[in-house]
N, C-alpha and C. Protein backbone atom coordinates (compact mmCIF):
# COMPACT_ATOMS: atom_id res chain seq x y z
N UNK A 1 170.48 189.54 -63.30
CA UNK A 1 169.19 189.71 -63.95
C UNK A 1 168.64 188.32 -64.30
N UNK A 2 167.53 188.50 -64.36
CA UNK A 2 166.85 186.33 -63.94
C UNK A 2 166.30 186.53 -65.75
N UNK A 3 166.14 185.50 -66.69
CA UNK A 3 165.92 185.11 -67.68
C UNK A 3 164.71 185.99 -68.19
N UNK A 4 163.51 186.28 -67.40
CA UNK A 4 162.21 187.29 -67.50
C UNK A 4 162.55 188.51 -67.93
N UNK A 5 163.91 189.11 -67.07
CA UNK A 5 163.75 190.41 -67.55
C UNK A 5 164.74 190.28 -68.26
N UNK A 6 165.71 189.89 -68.99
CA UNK A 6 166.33 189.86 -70.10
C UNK A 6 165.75 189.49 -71.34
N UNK A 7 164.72 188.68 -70.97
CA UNK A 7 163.78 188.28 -72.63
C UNK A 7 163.25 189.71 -72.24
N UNK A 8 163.05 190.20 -71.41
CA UNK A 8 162.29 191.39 -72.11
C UNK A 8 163.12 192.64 -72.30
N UNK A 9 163.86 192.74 -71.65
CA UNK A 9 165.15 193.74 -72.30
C UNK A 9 165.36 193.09 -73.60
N UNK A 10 165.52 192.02 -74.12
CA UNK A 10 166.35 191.87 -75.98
C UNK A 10 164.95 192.30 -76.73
N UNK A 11 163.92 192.07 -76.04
CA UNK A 11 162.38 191.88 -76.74
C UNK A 11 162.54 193.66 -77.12
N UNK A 12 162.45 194.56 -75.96
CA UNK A 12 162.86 196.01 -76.59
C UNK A 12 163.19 196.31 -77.58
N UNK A 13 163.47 195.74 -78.56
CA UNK A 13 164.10 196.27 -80.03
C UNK A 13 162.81 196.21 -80.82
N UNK A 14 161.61 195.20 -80.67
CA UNK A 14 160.38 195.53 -81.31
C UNK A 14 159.55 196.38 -81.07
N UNK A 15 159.89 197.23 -79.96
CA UNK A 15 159.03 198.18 -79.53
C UNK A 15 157.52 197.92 -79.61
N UNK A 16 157.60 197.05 -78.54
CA UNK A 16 156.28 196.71 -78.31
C UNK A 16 155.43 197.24 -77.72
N UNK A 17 154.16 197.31 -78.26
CA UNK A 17 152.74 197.80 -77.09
C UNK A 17 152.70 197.31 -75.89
N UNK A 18 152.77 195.36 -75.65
CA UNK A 18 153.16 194.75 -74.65
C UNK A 18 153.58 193.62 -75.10
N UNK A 19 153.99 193.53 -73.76
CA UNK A 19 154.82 192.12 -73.52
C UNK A 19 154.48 191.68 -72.37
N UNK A 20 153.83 190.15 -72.48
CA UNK A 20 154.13 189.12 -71.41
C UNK A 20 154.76 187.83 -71.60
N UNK A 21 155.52 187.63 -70.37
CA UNK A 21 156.23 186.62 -70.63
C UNK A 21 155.80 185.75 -69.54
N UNK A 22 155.65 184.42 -69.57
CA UNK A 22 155.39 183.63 -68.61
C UNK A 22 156.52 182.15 -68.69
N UNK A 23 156.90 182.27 -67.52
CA UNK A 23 157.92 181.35 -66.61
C UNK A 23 157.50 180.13 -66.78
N UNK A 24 157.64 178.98 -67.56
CA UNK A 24 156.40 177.92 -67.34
C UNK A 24 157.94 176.48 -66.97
N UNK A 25 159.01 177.00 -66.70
CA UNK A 25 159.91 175.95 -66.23
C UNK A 25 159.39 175.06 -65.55
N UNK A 26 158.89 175.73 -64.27
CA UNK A 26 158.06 174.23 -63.27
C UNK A 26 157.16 173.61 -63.76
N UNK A 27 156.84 173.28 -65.06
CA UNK A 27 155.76 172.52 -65.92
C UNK A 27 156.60 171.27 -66.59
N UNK A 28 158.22 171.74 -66.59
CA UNK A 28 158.61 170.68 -67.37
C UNK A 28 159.77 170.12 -66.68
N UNK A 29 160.07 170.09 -64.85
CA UNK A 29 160.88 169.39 -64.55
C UNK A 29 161.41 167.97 -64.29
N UNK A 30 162.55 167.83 -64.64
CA UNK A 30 162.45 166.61 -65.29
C UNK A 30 162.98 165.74 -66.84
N UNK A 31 162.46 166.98 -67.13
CA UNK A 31 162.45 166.83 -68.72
C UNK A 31 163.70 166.73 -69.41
N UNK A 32 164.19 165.93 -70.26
CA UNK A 32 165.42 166.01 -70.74
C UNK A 32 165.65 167.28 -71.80
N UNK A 33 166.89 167.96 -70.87
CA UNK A 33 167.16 169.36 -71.49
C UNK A 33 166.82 170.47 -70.85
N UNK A 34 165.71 170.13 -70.25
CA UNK A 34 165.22 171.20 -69.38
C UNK A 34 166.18 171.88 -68.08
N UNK A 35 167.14 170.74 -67.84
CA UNK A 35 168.32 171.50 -66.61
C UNK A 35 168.92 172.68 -67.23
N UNK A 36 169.26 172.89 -68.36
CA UNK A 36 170.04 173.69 -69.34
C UNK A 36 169.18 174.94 -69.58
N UNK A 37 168.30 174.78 -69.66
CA UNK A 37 167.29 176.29 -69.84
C UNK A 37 166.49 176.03 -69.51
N UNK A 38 165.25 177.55 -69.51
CA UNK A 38 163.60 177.12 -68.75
C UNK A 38 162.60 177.05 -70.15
N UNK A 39 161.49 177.42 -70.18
CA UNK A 39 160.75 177.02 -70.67
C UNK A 39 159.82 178.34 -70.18
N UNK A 40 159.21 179.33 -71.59
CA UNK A 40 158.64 180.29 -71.96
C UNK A 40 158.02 180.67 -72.63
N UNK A 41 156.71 181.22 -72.49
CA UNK A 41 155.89 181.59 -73.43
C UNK A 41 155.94 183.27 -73.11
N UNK A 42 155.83 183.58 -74.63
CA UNK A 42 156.09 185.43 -74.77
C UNK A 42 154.89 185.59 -75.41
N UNK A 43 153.92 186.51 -75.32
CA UNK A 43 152.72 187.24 -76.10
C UNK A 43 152.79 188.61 -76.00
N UNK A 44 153.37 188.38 -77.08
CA UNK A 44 153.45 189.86 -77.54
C UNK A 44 153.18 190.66 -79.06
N UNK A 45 152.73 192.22 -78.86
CA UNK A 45 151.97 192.80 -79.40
C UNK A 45 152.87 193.53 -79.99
N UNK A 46 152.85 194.12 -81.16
CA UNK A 46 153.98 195.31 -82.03
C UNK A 46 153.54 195.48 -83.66
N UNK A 47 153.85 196.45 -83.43
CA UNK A 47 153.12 197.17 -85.14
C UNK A 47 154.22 196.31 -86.41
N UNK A 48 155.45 196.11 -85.91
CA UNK A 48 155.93 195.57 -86.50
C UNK A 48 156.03 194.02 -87.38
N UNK A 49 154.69 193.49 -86.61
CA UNK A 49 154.87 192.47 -86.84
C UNK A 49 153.53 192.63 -88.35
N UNK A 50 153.35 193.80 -88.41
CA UNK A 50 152.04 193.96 -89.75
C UNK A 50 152.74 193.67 -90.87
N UNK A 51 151.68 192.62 -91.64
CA UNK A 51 151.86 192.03 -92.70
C UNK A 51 152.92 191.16 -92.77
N UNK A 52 153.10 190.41 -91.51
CA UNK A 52 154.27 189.64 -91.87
C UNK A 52 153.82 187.75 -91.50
N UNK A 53 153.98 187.14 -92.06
CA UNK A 53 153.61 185.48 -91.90
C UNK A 53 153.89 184.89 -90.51
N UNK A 54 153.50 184.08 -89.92
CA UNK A 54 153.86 183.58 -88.47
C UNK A 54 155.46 183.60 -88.40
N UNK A 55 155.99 182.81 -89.49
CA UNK A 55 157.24 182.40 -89.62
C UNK A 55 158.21 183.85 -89.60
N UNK A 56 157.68 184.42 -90.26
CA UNK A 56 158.46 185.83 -89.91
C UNK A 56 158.61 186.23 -89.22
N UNK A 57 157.23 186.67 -88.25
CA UNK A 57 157.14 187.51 -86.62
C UNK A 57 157.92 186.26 -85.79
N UNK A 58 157.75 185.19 -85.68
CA UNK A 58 159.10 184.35 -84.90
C UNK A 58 160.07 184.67 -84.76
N UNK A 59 160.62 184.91 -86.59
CA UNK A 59 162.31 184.77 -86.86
C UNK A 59 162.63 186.03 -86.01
N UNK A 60 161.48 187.28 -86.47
CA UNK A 60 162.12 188.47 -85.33
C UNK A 60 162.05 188.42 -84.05
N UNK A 61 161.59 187.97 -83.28
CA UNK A 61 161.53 187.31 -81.61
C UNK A 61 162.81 186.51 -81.67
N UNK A 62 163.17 185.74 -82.20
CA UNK A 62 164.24 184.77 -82.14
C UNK A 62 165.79 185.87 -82.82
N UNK A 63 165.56 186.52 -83.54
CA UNK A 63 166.48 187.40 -83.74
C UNK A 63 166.65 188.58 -82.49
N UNK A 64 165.95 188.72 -81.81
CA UNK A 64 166.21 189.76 -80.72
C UNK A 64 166.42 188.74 -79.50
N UNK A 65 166.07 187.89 -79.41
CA UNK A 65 166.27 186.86 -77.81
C UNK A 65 168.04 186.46 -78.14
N UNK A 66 168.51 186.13 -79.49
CA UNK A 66 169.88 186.08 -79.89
C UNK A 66 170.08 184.78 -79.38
N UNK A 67 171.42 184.98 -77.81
CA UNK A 67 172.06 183.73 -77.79
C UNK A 67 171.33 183.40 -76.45
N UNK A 68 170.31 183.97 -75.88
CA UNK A 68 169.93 182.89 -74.81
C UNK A 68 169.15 181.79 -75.08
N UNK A 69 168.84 181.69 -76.68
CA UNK A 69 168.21 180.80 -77.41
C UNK A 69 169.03 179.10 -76.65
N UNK A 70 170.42 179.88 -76.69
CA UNK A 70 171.72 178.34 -76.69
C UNK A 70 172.18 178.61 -74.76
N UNK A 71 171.16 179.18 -74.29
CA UNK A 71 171.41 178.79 -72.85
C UNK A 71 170.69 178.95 -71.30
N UNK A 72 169.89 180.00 -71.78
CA UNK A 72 168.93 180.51 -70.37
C UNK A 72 168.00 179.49 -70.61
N UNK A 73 167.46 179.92 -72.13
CA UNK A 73 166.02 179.06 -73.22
C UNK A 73 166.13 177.89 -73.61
N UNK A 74 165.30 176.78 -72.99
CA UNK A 74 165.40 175.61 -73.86
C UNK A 74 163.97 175.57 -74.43
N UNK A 75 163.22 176.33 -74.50
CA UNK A 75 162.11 176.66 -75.38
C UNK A 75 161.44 177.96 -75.05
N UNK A 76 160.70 178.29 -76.52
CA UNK A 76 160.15 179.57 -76.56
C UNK A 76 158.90 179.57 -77.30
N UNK A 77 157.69 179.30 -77.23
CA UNK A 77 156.34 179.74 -77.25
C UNK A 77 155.91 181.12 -77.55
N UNK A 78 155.85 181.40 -78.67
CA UNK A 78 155.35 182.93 -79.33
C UNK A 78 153.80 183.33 -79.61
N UNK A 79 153.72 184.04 -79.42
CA UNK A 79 152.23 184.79 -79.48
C UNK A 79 152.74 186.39 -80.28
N UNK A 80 152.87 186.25 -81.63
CA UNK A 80 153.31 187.55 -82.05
C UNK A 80 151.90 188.14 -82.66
N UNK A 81 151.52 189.52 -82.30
CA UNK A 81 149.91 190.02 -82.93
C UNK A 81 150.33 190.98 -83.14
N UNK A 82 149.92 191.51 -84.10
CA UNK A 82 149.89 193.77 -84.38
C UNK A 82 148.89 193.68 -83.44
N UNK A 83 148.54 195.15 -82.85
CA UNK A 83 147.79 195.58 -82.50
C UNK A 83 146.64 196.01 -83.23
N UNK A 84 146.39 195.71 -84.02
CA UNK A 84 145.08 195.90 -84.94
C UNK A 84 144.21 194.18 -84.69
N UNK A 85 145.17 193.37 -84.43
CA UNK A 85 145.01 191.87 -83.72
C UNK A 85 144.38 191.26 -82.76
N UNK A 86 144.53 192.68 -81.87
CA UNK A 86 144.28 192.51 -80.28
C UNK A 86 142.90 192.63 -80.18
């Protein structure tokens, strides 16, 4: 399974409206660190994230991505919105 659909299999636990994830590795080759993981932006939508501070809706993205944080991911770019947002 390639890094895309596993961020979005761990992402499943927010039960999201949607999810996109975009691949943006070939933007940063080269880069020190970048051999070790790719480089991702997630925008995504979930009721869950109502009433909660940026810093919060992160920590839960980063709490469901877990440990590919320390190996697929060498960065992660969030776009967390309720759907009242959209």
């Amino acid at each position: 399974m390639n890094t895309v659909e596993l961020l979005r299999q761990r992402l499943a636990v927010l039960q999201a409206e949607s999810i996109a994830i975009e691949d943006e590795s070939h933007r940063h080759a080269g880069h020190a660190g970048a051999k070790d993981g790719g480089h991702f932006v997630v925008h995504i939508v979930a009721a869950v994230f109502a009433g909660k501070n940026t810093v919060a809706r992160h920590r839960l993205v980063y709490d469901a991505v877990g440990d590919l944080m320390r190996g697929k991911i060498h960065a992660l770019a969030i776009n967390a919105r309720t759907p009242d947002e959209v």
